[in-house]
PDB file of N, CA and C in Angstrom:
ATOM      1  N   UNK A   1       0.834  -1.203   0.000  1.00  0.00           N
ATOM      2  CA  UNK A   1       0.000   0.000   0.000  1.00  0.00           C
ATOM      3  C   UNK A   1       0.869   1.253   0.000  1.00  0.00           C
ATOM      4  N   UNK A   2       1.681   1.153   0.656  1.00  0.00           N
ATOM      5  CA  UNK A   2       2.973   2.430   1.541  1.00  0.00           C
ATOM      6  C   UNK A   2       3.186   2.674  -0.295  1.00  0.00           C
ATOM      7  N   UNK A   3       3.975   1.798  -0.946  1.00  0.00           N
ATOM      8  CA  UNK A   3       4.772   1.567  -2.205  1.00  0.00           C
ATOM      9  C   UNK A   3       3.541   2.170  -3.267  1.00  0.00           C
ATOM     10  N   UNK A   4       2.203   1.934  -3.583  1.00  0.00           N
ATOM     11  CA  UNK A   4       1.750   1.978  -4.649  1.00  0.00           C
ATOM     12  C   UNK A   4       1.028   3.839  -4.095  1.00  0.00           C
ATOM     13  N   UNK A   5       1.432   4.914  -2.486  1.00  0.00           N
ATOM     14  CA  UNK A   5       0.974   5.551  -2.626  1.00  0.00           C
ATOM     15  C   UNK A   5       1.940   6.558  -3.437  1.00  0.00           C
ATOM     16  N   UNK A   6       3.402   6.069  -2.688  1.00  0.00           N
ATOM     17  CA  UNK A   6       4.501   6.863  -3.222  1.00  0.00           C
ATOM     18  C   UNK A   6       4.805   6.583  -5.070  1.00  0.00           C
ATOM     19  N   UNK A   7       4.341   5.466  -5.413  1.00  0.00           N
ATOM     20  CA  UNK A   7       4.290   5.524  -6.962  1.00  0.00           C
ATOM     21  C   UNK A   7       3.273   6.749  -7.282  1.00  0.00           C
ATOM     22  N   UNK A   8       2.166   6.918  -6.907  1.00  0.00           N
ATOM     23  CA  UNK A   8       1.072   7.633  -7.273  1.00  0.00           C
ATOM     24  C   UNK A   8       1.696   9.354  -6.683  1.00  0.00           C
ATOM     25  N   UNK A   9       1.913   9.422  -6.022  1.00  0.00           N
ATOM     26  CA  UNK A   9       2.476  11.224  -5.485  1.00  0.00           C
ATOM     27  C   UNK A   9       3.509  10.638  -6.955  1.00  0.00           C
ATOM     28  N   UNK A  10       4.823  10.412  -6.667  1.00  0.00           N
ATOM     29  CA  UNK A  10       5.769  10.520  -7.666  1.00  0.00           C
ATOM     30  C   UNK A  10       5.044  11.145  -9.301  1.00  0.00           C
ATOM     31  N   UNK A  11       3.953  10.007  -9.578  1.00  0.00           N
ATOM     32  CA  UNK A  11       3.796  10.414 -10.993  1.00  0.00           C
ATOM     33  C   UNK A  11       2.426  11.315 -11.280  1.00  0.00           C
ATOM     34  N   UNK A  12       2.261  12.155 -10.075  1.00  0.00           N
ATOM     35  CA  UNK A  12       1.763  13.548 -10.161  1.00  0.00           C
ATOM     36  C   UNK A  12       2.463  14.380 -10.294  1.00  0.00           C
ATOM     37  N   UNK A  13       3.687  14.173  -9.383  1.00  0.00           N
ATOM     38  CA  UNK A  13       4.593  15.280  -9.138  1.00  0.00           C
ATOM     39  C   UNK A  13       5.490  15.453 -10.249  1.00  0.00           C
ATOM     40  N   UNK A  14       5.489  14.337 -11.087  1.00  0.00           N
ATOM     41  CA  UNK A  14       5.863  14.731 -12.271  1.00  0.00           C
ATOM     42  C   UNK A  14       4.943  14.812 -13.300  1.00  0.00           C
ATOM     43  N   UNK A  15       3.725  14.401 -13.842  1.00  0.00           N
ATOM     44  CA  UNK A  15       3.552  14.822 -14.286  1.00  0.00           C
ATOM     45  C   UNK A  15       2.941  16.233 -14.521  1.00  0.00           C
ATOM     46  N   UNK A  16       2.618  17.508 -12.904  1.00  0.00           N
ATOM     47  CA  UNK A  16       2.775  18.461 -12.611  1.00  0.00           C
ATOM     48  C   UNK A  16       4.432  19.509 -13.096  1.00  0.00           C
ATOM     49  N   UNK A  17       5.393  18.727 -13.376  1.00  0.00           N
ATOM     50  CA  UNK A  17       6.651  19.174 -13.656  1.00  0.00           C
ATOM     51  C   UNK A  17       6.776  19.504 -14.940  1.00  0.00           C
ATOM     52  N   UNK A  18       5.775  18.778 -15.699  1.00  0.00           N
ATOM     53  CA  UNK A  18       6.120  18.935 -17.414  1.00  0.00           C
ATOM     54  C   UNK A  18       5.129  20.322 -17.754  1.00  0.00           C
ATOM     55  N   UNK A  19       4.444  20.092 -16.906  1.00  0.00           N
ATOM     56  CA  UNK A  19       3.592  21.889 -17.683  1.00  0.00           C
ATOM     57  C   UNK A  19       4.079  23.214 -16.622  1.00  0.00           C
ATOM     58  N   UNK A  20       5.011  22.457 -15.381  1.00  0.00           N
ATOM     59  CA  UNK A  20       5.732  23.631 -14.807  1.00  0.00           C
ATOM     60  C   UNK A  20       6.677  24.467 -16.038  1.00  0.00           C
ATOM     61  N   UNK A  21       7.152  22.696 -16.060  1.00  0.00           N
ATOM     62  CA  UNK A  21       8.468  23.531 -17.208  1.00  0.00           C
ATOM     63  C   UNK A  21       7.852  24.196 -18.017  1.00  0.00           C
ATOM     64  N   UNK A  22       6.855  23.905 -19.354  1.00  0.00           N
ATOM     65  CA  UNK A  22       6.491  24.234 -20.419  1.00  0.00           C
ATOM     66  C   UNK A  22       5.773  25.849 -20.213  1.00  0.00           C
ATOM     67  N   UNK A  23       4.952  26.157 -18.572  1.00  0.00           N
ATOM     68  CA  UNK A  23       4.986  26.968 -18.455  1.00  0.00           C
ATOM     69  C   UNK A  23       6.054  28.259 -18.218  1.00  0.00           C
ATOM     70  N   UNK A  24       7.307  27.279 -17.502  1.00  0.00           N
ATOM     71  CA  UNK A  24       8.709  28.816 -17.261  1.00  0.00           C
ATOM     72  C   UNK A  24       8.983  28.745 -18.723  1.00  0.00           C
ATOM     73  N   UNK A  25       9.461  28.007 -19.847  1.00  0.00           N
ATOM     74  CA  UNK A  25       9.437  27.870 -21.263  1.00  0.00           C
ATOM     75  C   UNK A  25       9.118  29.043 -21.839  1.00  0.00           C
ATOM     76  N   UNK A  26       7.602  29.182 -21.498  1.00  0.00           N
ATOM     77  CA  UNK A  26       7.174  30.502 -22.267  1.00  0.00           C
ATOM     78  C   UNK A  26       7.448  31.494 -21.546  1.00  0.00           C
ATOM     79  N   UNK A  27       6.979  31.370 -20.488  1.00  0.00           N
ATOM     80  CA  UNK A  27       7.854  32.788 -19.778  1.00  0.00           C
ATOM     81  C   UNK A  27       8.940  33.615 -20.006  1.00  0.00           C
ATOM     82  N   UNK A  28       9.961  32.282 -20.361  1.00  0.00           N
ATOM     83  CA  UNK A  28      11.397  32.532 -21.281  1.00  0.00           C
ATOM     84  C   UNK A  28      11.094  33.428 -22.287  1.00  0.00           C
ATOM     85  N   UNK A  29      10.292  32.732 -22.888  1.00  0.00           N
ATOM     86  CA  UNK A  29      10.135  33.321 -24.494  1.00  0.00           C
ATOM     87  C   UNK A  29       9.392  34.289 -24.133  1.00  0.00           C
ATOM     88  N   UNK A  30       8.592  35.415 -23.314  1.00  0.00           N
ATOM     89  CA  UNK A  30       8.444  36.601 -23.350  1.00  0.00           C
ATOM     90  C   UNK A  30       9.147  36.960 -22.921  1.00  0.00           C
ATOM     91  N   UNK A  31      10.158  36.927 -22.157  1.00  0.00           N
ATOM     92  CA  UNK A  31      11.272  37.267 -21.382  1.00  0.00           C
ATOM     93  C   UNK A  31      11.868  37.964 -22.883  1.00  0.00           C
ATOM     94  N   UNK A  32      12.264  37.112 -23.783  1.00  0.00           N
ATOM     95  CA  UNK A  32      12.770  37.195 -24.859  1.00  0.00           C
ATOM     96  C   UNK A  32      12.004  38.136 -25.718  1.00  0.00           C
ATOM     97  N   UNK A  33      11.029  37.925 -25.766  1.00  0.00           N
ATOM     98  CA  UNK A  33      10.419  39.044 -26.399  1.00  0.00           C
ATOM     99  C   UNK A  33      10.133  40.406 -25.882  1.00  0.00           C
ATOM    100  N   UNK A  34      10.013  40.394 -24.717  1.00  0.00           N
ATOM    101  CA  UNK A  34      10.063  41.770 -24.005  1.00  0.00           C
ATOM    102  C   UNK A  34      11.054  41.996 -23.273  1.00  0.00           C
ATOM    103  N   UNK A  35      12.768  42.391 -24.422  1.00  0.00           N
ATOM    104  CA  UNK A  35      13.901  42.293 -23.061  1.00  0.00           C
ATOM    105  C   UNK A  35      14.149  43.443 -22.281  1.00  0.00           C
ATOM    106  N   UNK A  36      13.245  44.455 -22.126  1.00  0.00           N
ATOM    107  CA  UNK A  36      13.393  45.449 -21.613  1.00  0.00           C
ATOM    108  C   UNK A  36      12.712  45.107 -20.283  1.00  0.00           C
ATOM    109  N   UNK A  37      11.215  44.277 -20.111  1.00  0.00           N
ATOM    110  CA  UNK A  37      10.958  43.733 -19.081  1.00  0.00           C
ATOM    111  C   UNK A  37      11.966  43.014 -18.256  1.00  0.00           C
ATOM    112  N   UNK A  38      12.888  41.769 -18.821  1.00  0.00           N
ATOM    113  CA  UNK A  38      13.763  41.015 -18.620  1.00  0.00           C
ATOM    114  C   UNK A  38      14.605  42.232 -18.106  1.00  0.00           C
ATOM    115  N   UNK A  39      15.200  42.935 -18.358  1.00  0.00           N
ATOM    116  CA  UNK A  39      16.496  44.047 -18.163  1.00  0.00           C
ATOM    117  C   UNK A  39      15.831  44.516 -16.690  1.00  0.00           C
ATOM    118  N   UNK A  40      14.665  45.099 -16.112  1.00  0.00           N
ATOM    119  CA  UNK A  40      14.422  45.846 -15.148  1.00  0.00           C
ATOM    120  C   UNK A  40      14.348  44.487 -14.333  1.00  0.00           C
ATOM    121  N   UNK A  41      14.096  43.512 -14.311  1.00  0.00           N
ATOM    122  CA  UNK A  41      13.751  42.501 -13.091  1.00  0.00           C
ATOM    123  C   UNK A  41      15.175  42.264 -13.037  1.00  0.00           C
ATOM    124  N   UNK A  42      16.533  41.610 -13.667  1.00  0.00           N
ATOM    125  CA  UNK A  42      17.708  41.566 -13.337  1.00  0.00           C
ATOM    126  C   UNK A  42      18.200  42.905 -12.424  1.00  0.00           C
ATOM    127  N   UNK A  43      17.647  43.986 -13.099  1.00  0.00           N
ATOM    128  CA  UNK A  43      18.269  45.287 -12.434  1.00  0.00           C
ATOM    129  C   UNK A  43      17.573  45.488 -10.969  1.00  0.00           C
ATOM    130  N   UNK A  44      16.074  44.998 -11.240  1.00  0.00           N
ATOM    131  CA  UNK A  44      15.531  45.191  -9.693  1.00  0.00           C
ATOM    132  C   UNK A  44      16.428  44.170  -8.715  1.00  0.00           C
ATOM    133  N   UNK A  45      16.260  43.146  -8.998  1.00  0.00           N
ATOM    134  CA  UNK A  45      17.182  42.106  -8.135  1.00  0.00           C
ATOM    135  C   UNK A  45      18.189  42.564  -7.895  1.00  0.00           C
ATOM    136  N   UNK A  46      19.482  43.357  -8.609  1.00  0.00           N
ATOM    137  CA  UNK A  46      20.655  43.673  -8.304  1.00  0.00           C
ATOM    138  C   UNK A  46      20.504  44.626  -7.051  1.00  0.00           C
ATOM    139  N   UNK A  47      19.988  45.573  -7.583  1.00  0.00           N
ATOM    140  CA  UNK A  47      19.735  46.437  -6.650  1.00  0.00           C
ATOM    141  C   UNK A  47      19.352  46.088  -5.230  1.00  0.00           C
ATOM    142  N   UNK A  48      18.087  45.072  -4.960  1.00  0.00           N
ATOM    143  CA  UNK A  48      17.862  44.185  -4.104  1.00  0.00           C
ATOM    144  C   UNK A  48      19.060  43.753  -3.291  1.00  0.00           C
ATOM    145  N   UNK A  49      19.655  42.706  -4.157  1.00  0.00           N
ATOM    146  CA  UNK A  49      20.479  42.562  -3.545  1.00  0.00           C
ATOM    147  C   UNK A  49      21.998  43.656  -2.352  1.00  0.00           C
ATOM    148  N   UNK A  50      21.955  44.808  -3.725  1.00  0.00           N
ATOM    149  CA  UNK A  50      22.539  45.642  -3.434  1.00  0.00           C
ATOM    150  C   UNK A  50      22.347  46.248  -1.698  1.00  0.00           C
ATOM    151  N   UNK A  51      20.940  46.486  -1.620  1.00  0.00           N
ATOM    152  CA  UNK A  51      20.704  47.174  -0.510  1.00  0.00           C
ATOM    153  C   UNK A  51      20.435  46.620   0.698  1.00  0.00           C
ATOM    154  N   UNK A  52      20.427  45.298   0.237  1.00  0.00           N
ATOM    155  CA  UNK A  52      20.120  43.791   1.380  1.00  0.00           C
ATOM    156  C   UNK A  52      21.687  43.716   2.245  1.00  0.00           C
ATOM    157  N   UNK A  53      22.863  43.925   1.326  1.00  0.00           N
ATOM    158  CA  UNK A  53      24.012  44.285   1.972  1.00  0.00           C
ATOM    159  C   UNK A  53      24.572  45.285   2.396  1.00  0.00           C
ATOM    160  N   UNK A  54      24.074  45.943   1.958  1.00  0.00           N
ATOM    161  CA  UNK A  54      24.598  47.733   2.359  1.00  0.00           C
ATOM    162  C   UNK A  54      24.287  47.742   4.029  1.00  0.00           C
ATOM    163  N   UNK A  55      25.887  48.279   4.370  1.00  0.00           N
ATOM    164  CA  UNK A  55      25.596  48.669   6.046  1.00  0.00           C
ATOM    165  C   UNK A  55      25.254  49.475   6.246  1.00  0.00           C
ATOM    166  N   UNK A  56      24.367  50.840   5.281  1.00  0.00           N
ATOM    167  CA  UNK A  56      23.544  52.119   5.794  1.00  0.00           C
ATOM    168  C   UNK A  56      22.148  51.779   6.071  1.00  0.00           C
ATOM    169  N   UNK A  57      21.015  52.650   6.295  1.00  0.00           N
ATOM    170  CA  UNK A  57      19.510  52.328   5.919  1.00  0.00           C
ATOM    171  C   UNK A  57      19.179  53.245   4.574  1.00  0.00           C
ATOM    172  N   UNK A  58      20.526  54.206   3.967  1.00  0.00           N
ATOM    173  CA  UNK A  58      19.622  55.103   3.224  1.00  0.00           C
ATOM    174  C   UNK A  58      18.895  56.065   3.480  1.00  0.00           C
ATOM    175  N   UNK A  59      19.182  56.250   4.862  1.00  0.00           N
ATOM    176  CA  UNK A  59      18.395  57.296   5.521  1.00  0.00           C
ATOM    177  C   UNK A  59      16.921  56.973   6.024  1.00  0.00           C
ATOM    178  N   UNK A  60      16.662  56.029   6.129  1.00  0.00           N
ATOM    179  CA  UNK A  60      15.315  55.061   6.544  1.00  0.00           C
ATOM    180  C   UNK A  60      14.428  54.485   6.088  1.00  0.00           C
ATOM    181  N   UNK A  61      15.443  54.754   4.009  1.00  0.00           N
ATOM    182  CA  UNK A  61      14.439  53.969   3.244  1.00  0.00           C
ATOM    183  C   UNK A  61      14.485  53.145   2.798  1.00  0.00           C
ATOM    184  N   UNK A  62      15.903  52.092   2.962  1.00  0.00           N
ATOM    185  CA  UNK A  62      15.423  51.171   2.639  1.00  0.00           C
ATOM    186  C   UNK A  62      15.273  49.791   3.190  1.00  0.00           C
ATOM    187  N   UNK A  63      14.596  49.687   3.639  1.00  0.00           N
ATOM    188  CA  UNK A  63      13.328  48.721   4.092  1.00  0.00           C
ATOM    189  C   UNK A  63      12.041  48.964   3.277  1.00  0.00           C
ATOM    190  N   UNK A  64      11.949  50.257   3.138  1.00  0.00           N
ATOM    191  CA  UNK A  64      10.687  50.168   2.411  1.00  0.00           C
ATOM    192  C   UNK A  64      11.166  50.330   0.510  1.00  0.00           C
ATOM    193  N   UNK A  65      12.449  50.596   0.049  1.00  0.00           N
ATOM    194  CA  UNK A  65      12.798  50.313  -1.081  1.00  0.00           C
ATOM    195  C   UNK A  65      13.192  48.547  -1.366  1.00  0.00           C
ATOM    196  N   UNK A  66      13.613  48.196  -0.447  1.00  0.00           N
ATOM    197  CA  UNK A  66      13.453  46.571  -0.701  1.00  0.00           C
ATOM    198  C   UNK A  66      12.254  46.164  -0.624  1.00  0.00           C
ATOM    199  N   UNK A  67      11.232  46.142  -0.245  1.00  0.00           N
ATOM    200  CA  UNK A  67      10.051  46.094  -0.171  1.00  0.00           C
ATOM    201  C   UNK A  67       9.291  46.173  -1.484  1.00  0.00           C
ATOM    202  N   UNK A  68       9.664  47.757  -1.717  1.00  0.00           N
ATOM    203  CA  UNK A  68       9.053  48.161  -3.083  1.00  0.00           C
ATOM    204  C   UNK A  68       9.089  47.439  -4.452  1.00  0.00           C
ATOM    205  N   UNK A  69      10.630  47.543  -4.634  1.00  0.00           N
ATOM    206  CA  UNK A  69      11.204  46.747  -5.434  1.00  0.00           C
ATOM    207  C   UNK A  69      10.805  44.852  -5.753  1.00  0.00           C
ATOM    208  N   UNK A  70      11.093  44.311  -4.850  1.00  0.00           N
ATOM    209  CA  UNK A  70      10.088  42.973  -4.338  1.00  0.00           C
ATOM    210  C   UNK A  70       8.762  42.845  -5.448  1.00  0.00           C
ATOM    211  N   UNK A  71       7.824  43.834  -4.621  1.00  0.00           N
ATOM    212  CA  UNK A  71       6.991  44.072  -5.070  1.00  0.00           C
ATOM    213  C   UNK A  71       6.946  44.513  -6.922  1.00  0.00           C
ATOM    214  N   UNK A  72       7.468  45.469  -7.323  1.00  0.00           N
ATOM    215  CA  UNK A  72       7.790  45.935  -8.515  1.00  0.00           C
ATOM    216  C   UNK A  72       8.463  44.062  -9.459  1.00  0.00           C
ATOM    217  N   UNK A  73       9.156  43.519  -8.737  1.00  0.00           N
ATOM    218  CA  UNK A  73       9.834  42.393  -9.580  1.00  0.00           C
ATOM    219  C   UNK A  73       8.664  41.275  -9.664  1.00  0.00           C
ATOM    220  N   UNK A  74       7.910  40.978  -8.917  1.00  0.00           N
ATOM    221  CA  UNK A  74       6.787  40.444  -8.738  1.00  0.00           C
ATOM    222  C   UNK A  74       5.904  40.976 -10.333  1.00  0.00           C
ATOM    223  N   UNK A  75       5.329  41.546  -9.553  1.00  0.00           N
ATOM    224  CA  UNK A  75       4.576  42.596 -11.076  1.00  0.00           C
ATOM    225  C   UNK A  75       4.873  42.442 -12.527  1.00  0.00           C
ATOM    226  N   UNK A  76       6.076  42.251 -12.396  1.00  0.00           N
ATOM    227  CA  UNK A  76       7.100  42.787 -13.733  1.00  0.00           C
ATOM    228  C   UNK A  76       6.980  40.893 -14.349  1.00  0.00           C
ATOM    229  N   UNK A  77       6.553  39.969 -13.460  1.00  0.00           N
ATOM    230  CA  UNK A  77       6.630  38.479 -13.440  1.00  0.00           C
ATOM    231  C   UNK A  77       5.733  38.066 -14.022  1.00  0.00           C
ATOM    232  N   UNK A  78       4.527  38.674 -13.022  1.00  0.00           N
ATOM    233  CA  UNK A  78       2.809  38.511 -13.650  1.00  0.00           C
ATOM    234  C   UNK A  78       2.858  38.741 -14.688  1.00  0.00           C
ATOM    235  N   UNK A  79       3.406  40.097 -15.286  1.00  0.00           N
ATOM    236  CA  UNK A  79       2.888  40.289 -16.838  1.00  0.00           C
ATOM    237  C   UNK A  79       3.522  39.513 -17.512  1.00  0.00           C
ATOM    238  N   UNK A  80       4.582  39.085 -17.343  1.00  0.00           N
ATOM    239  CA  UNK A  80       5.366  38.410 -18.566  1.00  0.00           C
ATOM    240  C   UNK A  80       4.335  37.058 -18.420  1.00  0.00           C
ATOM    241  N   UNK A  81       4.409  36.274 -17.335  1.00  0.00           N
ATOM    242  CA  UNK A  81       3.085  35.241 -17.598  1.00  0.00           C
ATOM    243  C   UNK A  81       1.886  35.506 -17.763  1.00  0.00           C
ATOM    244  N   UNK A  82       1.407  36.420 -17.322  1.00  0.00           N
ATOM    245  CA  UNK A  82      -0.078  36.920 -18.495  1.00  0.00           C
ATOM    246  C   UNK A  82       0.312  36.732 -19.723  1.00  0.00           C
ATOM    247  N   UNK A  83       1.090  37.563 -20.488  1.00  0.00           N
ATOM    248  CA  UNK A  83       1.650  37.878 -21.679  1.00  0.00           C
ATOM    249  C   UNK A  83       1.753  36.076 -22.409  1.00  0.00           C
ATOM    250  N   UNK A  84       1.989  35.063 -21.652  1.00  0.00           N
ATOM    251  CA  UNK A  84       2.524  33.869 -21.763  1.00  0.00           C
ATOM    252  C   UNK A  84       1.439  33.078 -22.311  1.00  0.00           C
ATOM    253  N   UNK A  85       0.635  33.411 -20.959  1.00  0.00           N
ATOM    254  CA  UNK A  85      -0.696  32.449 -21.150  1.00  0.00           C
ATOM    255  C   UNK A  85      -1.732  33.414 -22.556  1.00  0.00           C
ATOM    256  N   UNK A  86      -1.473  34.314 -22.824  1.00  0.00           N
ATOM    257  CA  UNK A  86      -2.487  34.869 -23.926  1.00  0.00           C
ATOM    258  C   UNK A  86      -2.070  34.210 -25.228  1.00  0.00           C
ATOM    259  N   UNK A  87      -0.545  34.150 -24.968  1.00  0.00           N
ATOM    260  CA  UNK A  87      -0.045  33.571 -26.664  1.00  0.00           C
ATOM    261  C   UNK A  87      -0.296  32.428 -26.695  1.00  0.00           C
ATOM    262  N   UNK A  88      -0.949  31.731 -25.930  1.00  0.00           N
ATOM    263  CA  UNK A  88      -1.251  30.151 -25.792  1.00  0.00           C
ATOM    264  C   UNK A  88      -1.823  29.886 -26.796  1.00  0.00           C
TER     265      UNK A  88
END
């Protein structure tokens, strides 16, 4: 029983994996098509990162510029998979 549940999760969990991929796939490919989208989410992340190490606050903003940004790279995600799922 133990054996035929872990066969059954396994070949959900993959076959859940093949339209993960096929979904980041296209994502790619708007990525690619909109590389100016692609350009600001690398740049938001840098920055991210940037200020995640910085030993100042920025004068008390950033917490709420990492925040922002977060938020902004998020956004910038959705559309490219909106954008993804329309060309379907």
């Amino acid at each position: 029983m133990k054996k035929s549940v872990i066969v059954a999760a396994t070949a959900l969990v993959l076959g859940g994996a093949g339209s993960w991929v096929a979904a980041a796939q296209t994502v790619r490919t708007e990525a690619a098509t909109h590389p100016r989208i692609a350009a600001a989410i690398r740049e938001l992340e840098g920055a991210i990162s940037y200020m995640e190490a910085a030993p100042h606050d920025f004068g008390g903003h950033k917490a709420a510029a990492i925040r922002d940004s977060r938020a902004a790279v998020a956004q910038l995600r959705l559309a490219l998979a909106y954008r993804a799922r329309q060309d379907r």
